[in-house]
C-alpha atoms as a PDB file:
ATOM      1  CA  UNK A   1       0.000   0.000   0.000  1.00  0.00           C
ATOM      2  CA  UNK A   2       2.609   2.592   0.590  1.00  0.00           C
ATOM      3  CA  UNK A   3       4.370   1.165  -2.685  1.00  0.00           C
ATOM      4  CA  UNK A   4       0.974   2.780  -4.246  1.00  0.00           C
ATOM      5  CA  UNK A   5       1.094   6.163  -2.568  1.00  0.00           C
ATOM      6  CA  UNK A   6       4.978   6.593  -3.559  1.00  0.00           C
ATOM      7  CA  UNK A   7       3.892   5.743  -6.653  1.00  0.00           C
ATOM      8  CA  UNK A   8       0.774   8.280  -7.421  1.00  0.00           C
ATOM      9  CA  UNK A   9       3.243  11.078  -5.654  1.00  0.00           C
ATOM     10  CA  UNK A  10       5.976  10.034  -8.170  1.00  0.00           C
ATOM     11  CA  UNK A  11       3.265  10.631 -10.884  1.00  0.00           C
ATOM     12  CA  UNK A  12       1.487  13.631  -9.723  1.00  0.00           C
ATOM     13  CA  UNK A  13       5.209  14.899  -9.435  1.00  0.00           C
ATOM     14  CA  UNK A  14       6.187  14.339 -12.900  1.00  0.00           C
ATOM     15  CA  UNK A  15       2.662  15.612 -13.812  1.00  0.00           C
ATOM     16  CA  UNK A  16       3.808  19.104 -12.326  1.00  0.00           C
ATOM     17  CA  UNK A  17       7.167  19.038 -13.536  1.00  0.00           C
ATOM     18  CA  UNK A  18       5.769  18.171 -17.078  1.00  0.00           C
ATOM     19  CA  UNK A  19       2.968  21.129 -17.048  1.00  0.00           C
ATOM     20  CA  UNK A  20       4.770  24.073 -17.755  1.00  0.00           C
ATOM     21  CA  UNK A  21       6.590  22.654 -20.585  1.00  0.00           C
ATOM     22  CA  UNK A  22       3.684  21.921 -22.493  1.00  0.00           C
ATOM     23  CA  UNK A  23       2.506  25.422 -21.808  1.00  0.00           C
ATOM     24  CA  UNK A  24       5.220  27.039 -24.731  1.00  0.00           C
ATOM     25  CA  UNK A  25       3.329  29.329 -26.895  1.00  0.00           C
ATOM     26  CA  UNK A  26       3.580  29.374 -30.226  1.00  0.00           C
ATOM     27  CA  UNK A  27       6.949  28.750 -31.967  1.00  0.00           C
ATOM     28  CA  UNK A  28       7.872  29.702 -35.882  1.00  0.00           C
ATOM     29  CA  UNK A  29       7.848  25.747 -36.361  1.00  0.00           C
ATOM     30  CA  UNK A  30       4.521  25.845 -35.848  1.00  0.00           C
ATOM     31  CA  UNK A  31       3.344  28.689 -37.976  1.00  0.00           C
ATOM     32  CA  UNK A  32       4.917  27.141 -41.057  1.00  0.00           C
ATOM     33  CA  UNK A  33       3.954  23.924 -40.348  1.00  0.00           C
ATOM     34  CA  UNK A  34       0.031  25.385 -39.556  1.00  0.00           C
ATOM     35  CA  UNK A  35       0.288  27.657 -42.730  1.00  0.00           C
ATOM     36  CA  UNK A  36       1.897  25.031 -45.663  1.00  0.00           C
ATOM     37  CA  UNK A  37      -1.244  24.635 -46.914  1.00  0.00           C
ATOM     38  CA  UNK A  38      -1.656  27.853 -47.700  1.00  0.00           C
ATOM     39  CA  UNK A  39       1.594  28.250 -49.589  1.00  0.00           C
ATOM     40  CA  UNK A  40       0.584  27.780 -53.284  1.00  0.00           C
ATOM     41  CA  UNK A  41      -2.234  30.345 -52.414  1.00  0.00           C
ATOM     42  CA  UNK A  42       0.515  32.731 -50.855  1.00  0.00           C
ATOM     43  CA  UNK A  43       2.659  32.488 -53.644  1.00  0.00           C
ATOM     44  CA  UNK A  44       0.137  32.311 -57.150  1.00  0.00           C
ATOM     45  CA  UNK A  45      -3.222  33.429 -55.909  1.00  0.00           C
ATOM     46  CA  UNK A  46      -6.403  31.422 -56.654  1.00  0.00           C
ATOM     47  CA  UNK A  47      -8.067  29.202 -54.525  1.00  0.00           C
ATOM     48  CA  UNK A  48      -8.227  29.205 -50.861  1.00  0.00           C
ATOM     49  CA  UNK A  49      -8.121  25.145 -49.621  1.00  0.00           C
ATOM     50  CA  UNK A  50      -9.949  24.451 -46.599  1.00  0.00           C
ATOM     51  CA  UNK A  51      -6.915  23.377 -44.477  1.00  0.00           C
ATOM     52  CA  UNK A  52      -5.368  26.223 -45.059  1.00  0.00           C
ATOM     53  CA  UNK A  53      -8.205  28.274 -43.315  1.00  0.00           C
ATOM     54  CA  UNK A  54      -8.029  25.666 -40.648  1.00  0.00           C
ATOM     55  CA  UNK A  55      -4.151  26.059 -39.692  1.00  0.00           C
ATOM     56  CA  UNK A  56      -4.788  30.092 -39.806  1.00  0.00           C
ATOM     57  CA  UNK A  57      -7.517  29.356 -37.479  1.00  0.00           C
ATOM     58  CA  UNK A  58      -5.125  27.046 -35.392  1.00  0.00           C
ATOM     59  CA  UNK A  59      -2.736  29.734 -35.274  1.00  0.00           C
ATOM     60  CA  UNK A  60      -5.047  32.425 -33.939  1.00  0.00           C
ATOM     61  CA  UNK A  61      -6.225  29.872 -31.416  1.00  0.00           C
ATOM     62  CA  UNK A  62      -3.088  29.139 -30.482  1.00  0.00           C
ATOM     63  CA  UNK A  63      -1.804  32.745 -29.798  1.00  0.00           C
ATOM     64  CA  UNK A  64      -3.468  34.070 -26.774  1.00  0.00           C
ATOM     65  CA  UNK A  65      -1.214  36.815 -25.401  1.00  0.00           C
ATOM     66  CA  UNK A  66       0.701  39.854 -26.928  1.00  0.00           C
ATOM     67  CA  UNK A  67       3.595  38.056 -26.870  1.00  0.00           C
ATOM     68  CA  UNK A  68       2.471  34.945 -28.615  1.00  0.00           C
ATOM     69  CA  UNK A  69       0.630  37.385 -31.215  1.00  0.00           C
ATOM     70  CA  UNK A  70       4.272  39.428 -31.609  1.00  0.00           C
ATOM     71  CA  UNK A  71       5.400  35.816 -32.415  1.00  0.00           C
ATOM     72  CA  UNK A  72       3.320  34.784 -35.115  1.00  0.00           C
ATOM     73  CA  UNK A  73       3.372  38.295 -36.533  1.00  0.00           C
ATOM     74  CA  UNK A  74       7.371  37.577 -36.799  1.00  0.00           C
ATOM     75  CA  UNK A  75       6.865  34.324 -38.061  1.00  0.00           C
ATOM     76  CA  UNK A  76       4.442  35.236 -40.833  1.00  0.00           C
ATOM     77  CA  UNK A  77       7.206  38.214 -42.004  1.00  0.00           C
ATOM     78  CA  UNK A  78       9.916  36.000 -41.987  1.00  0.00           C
ATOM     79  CA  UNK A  79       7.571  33.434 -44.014  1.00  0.00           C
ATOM     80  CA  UNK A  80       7.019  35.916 -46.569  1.00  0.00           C
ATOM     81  CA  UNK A  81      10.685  36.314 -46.881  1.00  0.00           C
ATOM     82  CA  UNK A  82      12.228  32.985 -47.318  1.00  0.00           C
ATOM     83  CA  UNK A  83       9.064  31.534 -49.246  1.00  0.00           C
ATOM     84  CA  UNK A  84       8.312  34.677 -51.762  1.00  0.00           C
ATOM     85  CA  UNK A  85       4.892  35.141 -50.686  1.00  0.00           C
ATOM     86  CA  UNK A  86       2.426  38.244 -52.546  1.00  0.00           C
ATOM     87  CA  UNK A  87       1.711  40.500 -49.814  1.00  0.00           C
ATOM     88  CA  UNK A  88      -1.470  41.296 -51.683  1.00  0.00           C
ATOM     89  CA  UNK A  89      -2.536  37.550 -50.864  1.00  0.00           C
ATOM     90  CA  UNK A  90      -1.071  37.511 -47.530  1.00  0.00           C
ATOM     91  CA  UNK A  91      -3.195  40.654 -46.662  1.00  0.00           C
ATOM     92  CA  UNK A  92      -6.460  39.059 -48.235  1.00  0.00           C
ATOM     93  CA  UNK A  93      -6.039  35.862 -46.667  1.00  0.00           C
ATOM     94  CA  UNK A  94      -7.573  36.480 -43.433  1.00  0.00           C
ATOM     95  CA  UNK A  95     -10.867  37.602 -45.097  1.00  0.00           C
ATOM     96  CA  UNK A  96     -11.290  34.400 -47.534  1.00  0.00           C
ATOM     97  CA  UNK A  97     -10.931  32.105 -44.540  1.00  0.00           C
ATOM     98  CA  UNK A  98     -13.646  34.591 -42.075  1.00  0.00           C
ATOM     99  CA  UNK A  99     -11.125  35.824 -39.530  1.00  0.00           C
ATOM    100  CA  UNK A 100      -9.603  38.847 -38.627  1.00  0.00           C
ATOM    101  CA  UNK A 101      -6.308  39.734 -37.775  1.00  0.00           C
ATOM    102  CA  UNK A 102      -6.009  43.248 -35.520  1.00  0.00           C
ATOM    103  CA  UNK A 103      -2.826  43.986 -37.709  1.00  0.00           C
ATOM    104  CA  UNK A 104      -1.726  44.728 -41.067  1.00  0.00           C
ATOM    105  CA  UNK A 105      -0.286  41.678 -42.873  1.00  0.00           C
ATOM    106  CA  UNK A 106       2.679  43.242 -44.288  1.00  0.00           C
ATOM    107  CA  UNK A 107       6.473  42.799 -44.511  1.00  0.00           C
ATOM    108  CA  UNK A 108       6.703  46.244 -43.468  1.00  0.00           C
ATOM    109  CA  UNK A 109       4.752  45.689 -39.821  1.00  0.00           C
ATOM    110  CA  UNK A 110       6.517  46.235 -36.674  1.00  0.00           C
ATOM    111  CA  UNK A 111       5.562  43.193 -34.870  1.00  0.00           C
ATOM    112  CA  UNK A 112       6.550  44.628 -31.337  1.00  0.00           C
ATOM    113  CA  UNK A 113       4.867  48.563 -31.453  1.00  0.00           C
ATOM    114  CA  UNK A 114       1.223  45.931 -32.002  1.00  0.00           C
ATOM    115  CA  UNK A 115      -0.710  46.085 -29.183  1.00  0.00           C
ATOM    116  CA  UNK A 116      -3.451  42.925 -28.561  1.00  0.00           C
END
């Protein structure tokens, strides 16, 4: 019997231990990995696929604080950069997928003057 107590405190233990690392925000990883399927879009125009909307949903859910939002704002600018993306799409993107984003889209945006 006290075998089984050590046991659940060993657990609940690692359970605590374990908790804040799964609480990590948002990394750039993740953004490119939630917006791929967007990246024909991005780059040509055209149609909008359905997972794409969903991993720019994912995203939004995903950033909660100012920080986090900073983040992804980086992220998406630094996308745009090494992938070649049309700002003109990027900007227009949030509208075809019936979001909204409480900053400009743009390579030009200063991620850390936004306020969420």
């Amino acid at each position: 019997m006290a075998s089984l107590k050590v046991a659940c405190m060993i657990v609940m233990c690692m359970g605590m231990v374990g908790a804040p690392m799964m609480v990590h925000g948002i990394s750039c990883s993740e953004v490119t990995t939630y917006m791929a399927p967007c990246l024909s879009y991005l780059r040509n125009g055209g149609e909008v696929p359905d997972s794409c909307c969903g991993g720019v949903r994912s995203i939004l859910g995903a950033a909660g604080t100012t920080s986090e939002k900073q983040t992804v704002c980086n992220c998406l600018k630094e996308a745009a950069n090494n992938f070649g993306i049309n700002d003109d799409y990027a900007q227009a993107l949030p509208t075809f997928c019936g979001v909204t984003v409480s900053y400009k889209i743009s390579r030009s945006t200063n991620c850390q003057n936004i306020r969420f």
